[in-house]
C-alpha atoms as a PDB file:
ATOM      1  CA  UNK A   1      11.537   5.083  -1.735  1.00  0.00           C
ATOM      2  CA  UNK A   2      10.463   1.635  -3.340  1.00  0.00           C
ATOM      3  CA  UNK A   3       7.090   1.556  -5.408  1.00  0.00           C
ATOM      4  CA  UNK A   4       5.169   0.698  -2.767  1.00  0.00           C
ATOM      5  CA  UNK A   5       6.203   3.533  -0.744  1.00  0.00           C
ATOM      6  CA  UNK A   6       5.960   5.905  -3.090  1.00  0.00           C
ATOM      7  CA  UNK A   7       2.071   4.580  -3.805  1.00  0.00           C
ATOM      8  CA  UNK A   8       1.473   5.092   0.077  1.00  0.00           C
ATOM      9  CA  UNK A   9       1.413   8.873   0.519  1.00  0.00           C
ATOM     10  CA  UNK A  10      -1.227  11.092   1.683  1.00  0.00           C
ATOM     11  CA  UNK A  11      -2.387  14.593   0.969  1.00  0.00           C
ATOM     12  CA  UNK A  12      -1.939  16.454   5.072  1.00  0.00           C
ATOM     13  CA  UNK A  13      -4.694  18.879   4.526  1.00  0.00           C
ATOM     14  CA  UNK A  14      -7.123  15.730   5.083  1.00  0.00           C
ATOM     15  CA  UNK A  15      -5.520  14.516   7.936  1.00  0.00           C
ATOM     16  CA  UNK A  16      -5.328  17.992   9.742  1.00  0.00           C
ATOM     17  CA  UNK A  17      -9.666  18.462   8.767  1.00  0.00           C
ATOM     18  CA  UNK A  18     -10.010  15.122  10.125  1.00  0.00           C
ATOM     19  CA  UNK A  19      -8.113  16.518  13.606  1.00  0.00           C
ATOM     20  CA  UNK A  20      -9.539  19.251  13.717  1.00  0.00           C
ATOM     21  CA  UNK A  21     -13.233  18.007  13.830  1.00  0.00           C
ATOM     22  CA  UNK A  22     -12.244  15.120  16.242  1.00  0.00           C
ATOM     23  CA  UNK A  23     -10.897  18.062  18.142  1.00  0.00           C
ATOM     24  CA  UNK A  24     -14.065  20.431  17.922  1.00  0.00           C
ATOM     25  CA  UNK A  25     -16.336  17.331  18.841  1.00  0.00           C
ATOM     26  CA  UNK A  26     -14.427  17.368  22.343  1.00  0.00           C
ATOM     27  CA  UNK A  27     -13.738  21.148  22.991  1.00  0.00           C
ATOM     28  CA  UNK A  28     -16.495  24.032  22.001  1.00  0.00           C
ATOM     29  CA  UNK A  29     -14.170  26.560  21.904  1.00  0.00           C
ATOM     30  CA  UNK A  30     -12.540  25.400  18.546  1.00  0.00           C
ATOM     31  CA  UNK A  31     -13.601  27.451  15.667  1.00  0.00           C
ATOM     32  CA  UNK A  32     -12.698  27.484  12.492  1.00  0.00           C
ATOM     33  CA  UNK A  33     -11.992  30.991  10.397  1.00  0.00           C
ATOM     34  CA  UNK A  34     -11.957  30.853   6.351  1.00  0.00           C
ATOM     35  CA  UNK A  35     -11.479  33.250   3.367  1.00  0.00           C
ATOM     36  CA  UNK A  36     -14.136  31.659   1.463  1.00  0.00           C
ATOM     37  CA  UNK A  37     -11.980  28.601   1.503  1.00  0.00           C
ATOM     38  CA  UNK A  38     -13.611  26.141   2.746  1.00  0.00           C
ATOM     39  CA  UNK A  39     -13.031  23.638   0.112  1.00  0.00           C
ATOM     40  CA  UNK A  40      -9.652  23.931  -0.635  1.00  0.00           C
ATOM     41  CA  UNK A  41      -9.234  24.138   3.459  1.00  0.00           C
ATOM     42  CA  UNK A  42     -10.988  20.847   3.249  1.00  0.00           C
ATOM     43  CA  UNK A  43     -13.497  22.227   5.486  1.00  0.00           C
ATOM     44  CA  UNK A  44     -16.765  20.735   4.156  1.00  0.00           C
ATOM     45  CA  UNK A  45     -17.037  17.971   7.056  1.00  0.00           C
ATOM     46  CA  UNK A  46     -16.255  20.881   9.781  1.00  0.00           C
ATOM     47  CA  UNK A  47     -19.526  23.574   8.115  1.00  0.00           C
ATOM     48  CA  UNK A  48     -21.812  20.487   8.416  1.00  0.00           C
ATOM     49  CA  UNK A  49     -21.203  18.742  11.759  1.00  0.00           C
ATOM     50  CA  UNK A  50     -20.345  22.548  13.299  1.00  0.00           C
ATOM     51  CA  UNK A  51     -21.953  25.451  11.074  1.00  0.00           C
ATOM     52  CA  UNK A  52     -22.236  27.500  13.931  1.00  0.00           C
ATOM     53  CA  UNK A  53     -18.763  27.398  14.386  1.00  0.00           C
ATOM     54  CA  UNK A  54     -17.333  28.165  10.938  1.00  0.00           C
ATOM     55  CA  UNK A  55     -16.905  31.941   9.830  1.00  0.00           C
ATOM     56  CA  UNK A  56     -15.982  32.897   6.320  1.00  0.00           C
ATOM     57  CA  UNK A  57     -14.599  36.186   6.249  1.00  0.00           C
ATOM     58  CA  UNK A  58     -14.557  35.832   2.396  1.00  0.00           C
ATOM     59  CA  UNK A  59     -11.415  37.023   0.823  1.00  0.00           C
ATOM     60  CA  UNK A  60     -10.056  39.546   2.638  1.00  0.00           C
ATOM     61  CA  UNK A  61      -7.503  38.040   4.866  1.00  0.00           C
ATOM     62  CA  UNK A  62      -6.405  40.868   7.030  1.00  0.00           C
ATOM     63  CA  UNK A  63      -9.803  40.664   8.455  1.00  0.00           C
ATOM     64  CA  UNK A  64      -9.615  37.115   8.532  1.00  0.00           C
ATOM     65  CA  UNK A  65      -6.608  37.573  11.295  1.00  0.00           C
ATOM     66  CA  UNK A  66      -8.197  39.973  13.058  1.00  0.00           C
ATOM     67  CA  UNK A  67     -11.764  38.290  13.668  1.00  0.00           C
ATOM     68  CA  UNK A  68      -9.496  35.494  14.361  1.00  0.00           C
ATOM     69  CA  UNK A  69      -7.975  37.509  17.633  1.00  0.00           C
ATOM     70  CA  UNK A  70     -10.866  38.997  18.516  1.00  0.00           C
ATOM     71  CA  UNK A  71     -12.101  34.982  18.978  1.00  0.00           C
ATOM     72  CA  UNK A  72      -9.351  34.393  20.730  1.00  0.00           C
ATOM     73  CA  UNK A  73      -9.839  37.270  23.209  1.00  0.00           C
ATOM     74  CA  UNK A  74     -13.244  36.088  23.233  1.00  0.00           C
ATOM     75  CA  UNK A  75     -12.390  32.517  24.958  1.00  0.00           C
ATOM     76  CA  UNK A  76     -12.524  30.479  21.362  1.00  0.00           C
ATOM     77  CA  UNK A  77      -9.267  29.111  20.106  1.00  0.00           C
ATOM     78  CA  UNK A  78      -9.535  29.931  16.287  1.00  0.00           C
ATOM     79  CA  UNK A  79      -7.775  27.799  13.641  1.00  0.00           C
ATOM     80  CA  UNK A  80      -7.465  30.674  10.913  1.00  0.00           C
ATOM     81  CA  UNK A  81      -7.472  28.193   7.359  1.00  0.00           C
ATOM     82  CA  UNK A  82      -6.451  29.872   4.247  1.00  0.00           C
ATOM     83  CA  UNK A  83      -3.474  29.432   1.368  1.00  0.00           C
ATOM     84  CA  UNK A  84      -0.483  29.901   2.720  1.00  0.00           C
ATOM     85  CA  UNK A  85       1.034  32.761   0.284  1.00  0.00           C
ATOM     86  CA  UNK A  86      -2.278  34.716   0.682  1.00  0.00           C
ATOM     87  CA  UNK A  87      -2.181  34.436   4.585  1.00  0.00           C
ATOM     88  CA  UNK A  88       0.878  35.242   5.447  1.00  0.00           C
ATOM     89  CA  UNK A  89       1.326  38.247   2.665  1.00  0.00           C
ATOM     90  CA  UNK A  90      -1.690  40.230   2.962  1.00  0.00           C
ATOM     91  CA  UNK A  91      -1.818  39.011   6.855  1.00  0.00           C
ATOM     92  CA  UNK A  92       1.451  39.945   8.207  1.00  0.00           C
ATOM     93  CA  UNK A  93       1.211  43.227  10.271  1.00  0.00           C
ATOM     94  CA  UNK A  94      -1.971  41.524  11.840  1.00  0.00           C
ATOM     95  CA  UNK A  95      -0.420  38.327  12.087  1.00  0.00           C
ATOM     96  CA  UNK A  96       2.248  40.620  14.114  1.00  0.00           C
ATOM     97  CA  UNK A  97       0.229  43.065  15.850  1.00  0.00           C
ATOM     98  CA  UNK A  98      -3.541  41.200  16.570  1.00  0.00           C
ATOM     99  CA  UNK A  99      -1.593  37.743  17.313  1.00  0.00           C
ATOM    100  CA  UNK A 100       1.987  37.657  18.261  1.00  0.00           C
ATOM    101  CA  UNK A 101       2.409  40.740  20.010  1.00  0.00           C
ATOM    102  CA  UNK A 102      -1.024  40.366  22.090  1.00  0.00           C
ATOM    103  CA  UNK A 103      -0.197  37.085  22.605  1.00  0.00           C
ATOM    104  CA  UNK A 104      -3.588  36.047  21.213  1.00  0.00           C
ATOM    105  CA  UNK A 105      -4.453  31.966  21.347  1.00  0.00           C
ATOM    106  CA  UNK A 106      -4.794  31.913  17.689  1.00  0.00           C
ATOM    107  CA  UNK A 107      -3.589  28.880  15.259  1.00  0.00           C
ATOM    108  CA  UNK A 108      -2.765  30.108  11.701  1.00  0.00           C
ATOM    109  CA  UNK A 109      -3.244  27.245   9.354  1.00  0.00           C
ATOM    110  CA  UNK A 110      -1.378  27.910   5.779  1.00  0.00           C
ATOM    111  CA  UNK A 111      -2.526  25.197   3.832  1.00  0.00           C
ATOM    112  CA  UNK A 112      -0.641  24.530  -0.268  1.00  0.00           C
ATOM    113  CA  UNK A 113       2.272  25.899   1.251  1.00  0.00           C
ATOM    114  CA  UNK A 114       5.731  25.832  -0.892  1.00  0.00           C
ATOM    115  CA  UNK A 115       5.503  25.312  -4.463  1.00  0.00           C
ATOM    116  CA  UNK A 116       1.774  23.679  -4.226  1.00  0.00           C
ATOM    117  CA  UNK A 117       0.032  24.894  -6.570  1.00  0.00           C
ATOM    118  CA  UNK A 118       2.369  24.709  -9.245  1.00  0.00           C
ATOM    119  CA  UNK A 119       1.903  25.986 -12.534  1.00  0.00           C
ATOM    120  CA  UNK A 120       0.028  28.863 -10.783  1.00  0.00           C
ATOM    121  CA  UNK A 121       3.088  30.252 -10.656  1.00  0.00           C
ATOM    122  CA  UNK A 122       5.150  32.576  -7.782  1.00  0.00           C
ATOM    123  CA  UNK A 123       2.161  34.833  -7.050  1.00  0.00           C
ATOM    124  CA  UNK A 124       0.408  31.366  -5.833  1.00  0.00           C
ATOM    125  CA  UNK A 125       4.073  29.740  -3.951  1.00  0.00           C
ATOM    126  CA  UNK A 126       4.296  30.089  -0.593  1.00  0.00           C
ATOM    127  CA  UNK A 127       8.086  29.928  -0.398  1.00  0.00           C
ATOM    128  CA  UNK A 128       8.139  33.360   1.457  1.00  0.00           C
ATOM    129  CA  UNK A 129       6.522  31.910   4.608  1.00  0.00           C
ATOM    130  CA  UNK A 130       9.170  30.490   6.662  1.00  0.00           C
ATOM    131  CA  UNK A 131      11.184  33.624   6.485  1.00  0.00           C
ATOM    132  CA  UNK A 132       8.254  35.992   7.506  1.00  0.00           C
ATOM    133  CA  UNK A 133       7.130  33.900  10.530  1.00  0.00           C
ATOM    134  CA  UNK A 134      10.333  33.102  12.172  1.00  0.00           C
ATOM    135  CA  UNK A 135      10.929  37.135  11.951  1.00  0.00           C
ATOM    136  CA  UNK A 136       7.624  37.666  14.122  1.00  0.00           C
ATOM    137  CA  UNK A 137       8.721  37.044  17.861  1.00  0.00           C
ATOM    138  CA  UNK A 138       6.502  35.078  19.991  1.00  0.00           C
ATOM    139  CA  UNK A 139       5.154  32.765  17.544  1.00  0.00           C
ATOM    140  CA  UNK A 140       5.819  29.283  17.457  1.00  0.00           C
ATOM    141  CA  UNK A 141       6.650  27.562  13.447  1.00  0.00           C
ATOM    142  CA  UNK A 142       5.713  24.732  12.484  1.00  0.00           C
ATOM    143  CA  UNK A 143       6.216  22.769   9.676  1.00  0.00           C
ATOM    144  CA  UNK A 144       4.727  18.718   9.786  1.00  0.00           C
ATOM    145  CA  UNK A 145       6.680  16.597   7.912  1.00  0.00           C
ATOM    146  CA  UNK A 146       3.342  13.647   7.303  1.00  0.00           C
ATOM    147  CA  UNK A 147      -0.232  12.673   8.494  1.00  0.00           C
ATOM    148  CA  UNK A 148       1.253  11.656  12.018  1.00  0.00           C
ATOM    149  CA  UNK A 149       3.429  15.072  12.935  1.00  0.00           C
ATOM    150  CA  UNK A 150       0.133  16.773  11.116  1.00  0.00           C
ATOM    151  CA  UNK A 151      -2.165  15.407  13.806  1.00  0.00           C
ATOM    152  CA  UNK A 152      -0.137  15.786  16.562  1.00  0.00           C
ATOM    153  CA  UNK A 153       0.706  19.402  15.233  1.00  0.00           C
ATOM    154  CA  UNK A 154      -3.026  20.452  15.246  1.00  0.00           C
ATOM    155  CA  UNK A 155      -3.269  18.857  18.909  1.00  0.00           C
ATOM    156  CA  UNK A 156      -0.393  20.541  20.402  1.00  0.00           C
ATOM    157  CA  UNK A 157      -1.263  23.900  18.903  1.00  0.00           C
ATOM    158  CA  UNK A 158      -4.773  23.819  20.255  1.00  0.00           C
ATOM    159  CA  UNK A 159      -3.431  22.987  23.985  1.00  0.00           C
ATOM    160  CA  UNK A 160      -0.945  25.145  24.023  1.00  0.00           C
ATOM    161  CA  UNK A 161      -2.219  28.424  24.767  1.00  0.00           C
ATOM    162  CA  UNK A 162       0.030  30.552  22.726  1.00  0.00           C
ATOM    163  CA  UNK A 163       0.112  31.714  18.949  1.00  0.00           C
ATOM    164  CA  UNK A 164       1.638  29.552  16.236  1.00  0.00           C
ATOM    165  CA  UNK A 165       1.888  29.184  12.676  1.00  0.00           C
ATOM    166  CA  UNK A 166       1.332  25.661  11.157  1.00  0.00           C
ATOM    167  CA  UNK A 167       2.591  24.641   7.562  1.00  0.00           C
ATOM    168  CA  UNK A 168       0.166  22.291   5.991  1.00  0.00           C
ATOM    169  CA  UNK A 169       1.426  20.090   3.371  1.00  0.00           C
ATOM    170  CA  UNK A 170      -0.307  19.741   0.090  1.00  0.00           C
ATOM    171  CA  UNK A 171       2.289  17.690  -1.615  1.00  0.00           C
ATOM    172  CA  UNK A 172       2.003  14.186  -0.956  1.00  0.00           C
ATOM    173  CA  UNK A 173       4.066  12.611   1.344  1.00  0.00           C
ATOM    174  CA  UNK A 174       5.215   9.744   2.969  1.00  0.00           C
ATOM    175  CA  UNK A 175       5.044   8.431   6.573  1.00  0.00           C
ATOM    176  CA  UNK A 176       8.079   9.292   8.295  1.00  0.00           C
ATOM    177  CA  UNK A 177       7.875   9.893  11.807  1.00  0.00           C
ATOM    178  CA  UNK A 178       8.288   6.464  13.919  1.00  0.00           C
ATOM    179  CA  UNK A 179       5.784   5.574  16.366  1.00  0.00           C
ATOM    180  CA  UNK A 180       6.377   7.220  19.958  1.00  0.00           C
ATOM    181  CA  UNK A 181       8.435   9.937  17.980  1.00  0.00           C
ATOM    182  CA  UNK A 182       8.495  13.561  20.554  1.00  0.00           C
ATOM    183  CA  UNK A 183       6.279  16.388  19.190  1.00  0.00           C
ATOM    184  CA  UNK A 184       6.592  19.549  21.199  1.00  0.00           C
ATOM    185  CA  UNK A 185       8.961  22.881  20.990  1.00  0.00           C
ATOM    186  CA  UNK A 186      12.898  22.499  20.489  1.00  0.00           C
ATOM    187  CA  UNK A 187      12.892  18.374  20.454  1.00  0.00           C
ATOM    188  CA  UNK A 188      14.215  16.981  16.623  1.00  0.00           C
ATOM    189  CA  UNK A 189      13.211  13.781  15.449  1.00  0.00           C
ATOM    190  CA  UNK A 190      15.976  11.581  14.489  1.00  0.00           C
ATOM    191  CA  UNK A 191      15.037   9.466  11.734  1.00  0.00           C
ATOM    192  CA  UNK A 192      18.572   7.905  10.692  1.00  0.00           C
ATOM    193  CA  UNK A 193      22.227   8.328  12.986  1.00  0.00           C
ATOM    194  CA  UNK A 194      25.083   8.367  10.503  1.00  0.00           C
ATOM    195  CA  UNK A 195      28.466   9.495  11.206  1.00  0.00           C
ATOM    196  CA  UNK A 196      29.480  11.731   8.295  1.00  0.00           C
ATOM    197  CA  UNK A 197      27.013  13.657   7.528  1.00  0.00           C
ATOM    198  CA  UNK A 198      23.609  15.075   9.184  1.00  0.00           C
ATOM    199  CA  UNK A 199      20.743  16.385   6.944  1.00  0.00           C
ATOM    200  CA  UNK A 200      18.735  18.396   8.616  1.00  0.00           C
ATOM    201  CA  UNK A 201      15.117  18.133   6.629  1.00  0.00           C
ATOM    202  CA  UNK A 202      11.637  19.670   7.045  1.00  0.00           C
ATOM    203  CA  UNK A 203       8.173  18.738   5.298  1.00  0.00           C
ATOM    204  CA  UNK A 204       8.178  17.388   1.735  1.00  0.00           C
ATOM    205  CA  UNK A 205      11.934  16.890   2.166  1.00  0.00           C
ATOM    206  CA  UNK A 206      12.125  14.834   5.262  1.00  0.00           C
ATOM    207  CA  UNK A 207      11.291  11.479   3.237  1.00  0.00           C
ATOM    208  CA  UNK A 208      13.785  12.593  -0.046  1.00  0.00           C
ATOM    209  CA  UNK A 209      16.336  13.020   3.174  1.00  0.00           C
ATOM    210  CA  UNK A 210      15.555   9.713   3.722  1.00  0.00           C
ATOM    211  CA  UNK A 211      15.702   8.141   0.625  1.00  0.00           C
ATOM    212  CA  UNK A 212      19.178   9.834   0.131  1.00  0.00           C
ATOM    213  CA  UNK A 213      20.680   8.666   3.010  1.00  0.00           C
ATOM    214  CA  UNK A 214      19.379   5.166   2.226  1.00  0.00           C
ATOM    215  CA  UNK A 215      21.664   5.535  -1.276  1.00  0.00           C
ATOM    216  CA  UNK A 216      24.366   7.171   0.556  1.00  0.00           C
ATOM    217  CA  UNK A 217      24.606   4.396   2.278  1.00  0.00           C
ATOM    218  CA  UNK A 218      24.826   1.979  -0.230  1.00  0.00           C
ATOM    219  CA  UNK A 219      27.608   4.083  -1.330  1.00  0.00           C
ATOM    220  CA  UNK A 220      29.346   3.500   2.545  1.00  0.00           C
ATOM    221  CA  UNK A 221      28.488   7.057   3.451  1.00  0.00           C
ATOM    222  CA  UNK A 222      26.661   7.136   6.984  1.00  0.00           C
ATOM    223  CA  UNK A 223      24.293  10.009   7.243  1.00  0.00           C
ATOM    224  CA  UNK A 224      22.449  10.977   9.979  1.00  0.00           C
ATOM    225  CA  UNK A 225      19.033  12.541   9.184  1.00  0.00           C
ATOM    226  CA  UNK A 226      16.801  14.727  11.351  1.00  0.00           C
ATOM    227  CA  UNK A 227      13.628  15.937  10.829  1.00  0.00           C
ATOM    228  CA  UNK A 228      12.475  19.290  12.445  1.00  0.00           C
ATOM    229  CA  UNK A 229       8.711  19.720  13.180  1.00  0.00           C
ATOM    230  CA  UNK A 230       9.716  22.956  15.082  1.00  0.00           C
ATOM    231  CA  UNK A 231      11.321  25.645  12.926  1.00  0.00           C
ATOM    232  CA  UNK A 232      10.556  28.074  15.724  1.00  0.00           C
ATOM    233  CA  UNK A 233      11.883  27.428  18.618  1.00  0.00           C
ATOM    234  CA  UNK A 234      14.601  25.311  17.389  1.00  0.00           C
ATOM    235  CA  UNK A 235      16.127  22.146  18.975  1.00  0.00           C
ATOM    236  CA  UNK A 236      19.602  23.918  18.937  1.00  0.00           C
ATOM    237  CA  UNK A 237      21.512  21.003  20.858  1.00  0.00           C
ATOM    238  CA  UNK A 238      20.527  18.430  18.280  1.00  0.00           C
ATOM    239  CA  UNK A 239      21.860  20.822  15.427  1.00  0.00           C
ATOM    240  CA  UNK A 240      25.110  21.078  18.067  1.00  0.00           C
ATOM    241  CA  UNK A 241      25.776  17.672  18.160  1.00  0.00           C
ATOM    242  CA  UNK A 242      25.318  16.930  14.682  1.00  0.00           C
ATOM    243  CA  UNK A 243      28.096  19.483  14.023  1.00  0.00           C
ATOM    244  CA  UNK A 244      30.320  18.180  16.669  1.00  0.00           C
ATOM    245  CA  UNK A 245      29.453  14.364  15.766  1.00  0.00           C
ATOM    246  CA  UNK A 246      29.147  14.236  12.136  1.00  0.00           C
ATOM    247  CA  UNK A 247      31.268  17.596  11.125  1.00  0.00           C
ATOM    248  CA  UNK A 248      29.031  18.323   8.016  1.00  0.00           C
ATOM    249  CA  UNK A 249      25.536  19.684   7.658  1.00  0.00           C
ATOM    250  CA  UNK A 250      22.884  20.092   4.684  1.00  0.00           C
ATOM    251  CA  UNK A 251      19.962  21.275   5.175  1.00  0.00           C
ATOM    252  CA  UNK A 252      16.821  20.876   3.022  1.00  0.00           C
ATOM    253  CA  UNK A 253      12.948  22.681   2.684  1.00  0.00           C
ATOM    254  CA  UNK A 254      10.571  23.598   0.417  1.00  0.00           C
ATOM    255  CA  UNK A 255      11.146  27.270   0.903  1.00  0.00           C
ATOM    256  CA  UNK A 256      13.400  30.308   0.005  1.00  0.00           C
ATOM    257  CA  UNK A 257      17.188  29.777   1.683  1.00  0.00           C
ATOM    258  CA  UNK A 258      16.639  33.521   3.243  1.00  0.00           C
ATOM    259  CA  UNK A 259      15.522  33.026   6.380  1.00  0.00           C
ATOM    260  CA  UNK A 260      14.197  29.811   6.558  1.00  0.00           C
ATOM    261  CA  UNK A 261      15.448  26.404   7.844  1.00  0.00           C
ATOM    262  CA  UNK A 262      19.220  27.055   6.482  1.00  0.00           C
ATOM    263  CA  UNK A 263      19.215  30.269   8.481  1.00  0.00           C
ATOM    264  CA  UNK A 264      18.015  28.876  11.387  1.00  0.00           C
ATOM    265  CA  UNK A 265      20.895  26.005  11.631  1.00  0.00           C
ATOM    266  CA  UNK A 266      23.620  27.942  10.478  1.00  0.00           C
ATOM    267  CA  UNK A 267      23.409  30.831  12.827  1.00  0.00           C
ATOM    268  CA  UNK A 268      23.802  28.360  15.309  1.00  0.00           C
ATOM    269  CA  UNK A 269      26.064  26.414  13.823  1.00  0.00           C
ATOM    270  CA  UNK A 270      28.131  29.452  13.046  1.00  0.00           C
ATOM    271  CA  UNK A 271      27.595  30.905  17.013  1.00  0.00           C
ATOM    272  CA  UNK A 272      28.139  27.359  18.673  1.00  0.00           C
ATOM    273  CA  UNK A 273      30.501  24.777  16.666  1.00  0.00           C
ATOM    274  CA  UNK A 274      31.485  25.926  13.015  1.00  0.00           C
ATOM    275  CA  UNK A 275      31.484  23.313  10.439  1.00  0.00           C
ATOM    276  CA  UNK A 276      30.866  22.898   6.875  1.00  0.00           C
ATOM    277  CA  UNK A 277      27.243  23.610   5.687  1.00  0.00           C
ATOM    278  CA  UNK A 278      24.938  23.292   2.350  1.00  0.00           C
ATOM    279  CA  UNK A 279      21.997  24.862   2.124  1.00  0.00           C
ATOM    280  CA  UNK A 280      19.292  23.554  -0.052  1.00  0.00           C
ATOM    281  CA  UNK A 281      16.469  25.568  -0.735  1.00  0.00           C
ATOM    282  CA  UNK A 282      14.925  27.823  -3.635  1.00  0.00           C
ATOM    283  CA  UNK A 283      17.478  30.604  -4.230  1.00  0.00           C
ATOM    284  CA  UNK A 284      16.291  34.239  -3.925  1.00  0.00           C
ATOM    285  CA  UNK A 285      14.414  33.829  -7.223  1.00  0.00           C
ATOM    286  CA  UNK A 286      11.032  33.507  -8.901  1.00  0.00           C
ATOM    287  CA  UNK A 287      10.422  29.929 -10.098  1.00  0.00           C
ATOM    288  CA  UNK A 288      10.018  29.266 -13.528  1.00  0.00           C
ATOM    289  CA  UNK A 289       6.526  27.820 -14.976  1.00  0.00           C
ATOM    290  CA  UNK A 290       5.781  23.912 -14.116  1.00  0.00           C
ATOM    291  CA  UNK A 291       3.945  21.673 -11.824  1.00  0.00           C
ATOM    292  CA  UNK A 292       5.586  20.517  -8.233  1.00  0.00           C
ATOM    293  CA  UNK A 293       7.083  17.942  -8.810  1.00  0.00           C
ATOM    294  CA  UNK A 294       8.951  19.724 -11.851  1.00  0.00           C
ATOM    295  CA  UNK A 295       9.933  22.797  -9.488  1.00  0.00           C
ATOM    296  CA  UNK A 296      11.231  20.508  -6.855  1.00  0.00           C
ATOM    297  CA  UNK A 297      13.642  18.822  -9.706  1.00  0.00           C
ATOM    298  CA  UNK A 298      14.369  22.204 -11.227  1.00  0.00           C
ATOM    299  CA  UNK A 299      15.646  23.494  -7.884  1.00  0.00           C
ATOM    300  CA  UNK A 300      17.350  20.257  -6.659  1.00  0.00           C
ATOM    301  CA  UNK A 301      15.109  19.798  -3.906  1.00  0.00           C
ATOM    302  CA  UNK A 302      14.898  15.770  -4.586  1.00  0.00           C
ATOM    303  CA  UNK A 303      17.388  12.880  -3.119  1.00  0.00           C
ATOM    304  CA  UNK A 304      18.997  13.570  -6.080  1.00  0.00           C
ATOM    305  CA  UNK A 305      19.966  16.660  -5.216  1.00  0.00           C
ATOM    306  CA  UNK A 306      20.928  16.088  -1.384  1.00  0.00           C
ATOM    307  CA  UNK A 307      23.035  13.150  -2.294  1.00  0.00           C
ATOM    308  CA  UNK A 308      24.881  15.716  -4.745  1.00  0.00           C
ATOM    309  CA  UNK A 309      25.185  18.237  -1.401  1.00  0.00           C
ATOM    310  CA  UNK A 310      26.752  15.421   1.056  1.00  0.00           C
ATOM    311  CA  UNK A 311      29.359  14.126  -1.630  1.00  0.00           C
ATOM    312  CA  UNK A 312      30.150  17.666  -2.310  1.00  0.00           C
ATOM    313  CA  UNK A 313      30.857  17.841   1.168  1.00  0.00           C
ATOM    314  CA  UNK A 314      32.646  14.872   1.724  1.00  0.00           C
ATOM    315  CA  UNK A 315      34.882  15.881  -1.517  1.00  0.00           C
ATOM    316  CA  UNK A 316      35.740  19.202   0.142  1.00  0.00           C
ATOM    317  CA  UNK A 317      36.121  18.838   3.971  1.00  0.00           C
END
């Protein structure tokens, strides 16, 4: 990114409070469910145009979930807002049970999700998330990659009738996603074609994706770079034709490599049209002490780091 694009970048937990109360002005069923969160939720503007309509549960997210379904089955359509580690840990049999399995119209918001909060340390990352969810059948994943696919991602979730899990950035990011871009279920975005390569990139990544395949280029390496806003279901035919067009695939997310994104693509890149992978992720460890920025460096989660995958690939196949 040049300076200027690296000044523009915007905190997503904003942009999703500022959807969500443009979206409660026009539907009375949205309500808003907290563990005594509502700053760090940025729900503050929601409790004073809708107080009414906010419940804090306090900290006890299990019953968080739960009151959350029981809305649901009530007619409201709940966006449950809490950390992401917290939620989807203590949460996850009623995240299974109350909302996936009954098919309850519930939205679960996990806001500071990845490495977020930093020196906090594993107890606080969320890097556990993507696995867990994409394990739970019937619930849609979704992981915004800016302040546009954030929008759009509280929008679609709220029309959609069905249960879903939405990843809310807290690192800064970029705008990535070009005007008129798709946003729904098993549709990629493709940012950048490139014929030797495809990275496959989700959230903070998307715009390090891009900035490597910007150098790559400079380097006469083409690399095509898709974004995916759905984890879960996921556009399988783009991954397909990446592998048949390009022949070499890296993928890259804030999260653990077991079970997330990189297990997503390569089981069906392994099932459909075999070809040579990297998977960039956090291995199955606990990260060390330091703030984001220094745990996405330590890990290799930075252009740095995917230019280093596709030349490795390039190299070797």
């Amino acid at each position: 990114m040049t300076v200027a694009e690296q000044e523009a970048v915007f905190d997503c937990r904003k942009d999703f409070a500022a959807e969500l109360l443009a979206l409660a002005e026009t539907d009375e069923r949205v309500v808003a469910v907290c563990n005594d969160s509502v700053g760090s939720s940025n729900l503050v503007g929601f409790r004073e145009r809708f107080p009414s309509r906010l419940i804090n549960v306090g900290i006890a997210e299990q019953d968080l979930v739960g009151v959350a379904a029981g809305l649901a089955n009530a007619g409201k359509v709940p966006f449950v807002c809490a950390a992401a580690p917290f939620l989807t840990g203590r949460a996850l049999e009623q995240i299974k049970a109350d909302v996936a399995y009954s098919e309850a119209h519930v939205v679960l918001c996990g806001q500071s999700p990845g490495m977020a909060y930093g020196e906090l340390g594993p107890t606080h990352h969320s890097i556990e998330d993507l696995s867990w969810m994409r394990a739970v059948a019937n619930l849609d994943v979704i992981i915004p990659a800016d302040p546009v696919q954030t929008r759009a991602a509280v929008r679609w979730a709220a029309a959609s009738g069905r249960p879903s899990y939405l990843r809310i950035p807290r690192f800064k990011v970029p705008v990535v996603t070009p005007d008129g871009a798709p946003f729904e279920p098993r549709r990629a975005v493709r940012l950048q074609d490139g014929a030797d390569a495809t990275v496959i990139a989700i959230g903070s990544l998307t715009s390090r994706a891009l900035e490597a395949a910007a150098r790559l280029r400079g380097e006469g390496v083409s690399v095509r770079v898709l974004n995916m806003p759905f984890l879960d279901p996921l556009d399988e035919e783009a991954v397909v034709a990446a592998a048949r067009e390009t022949g070499r695939i890296v993928t890259a997310e804030e999260a653990t490599i077991s079970g997330g994104l990189g297990a997503a693509v390569s089981s069906v890149v392994v099932t459909r049209h075999p070809v040579p992978m990297r998977i960039l992720g956090v291995p199955r460890v606990f990260a060390p002490t330091g703030n984001t920025a220094f745990l996405l460096d330590h890990f290799g989660l930075t252009a740095d780091g995917i230019v280093t995958a596709v030349k490795d690939l390039l190299r070797h196949h």
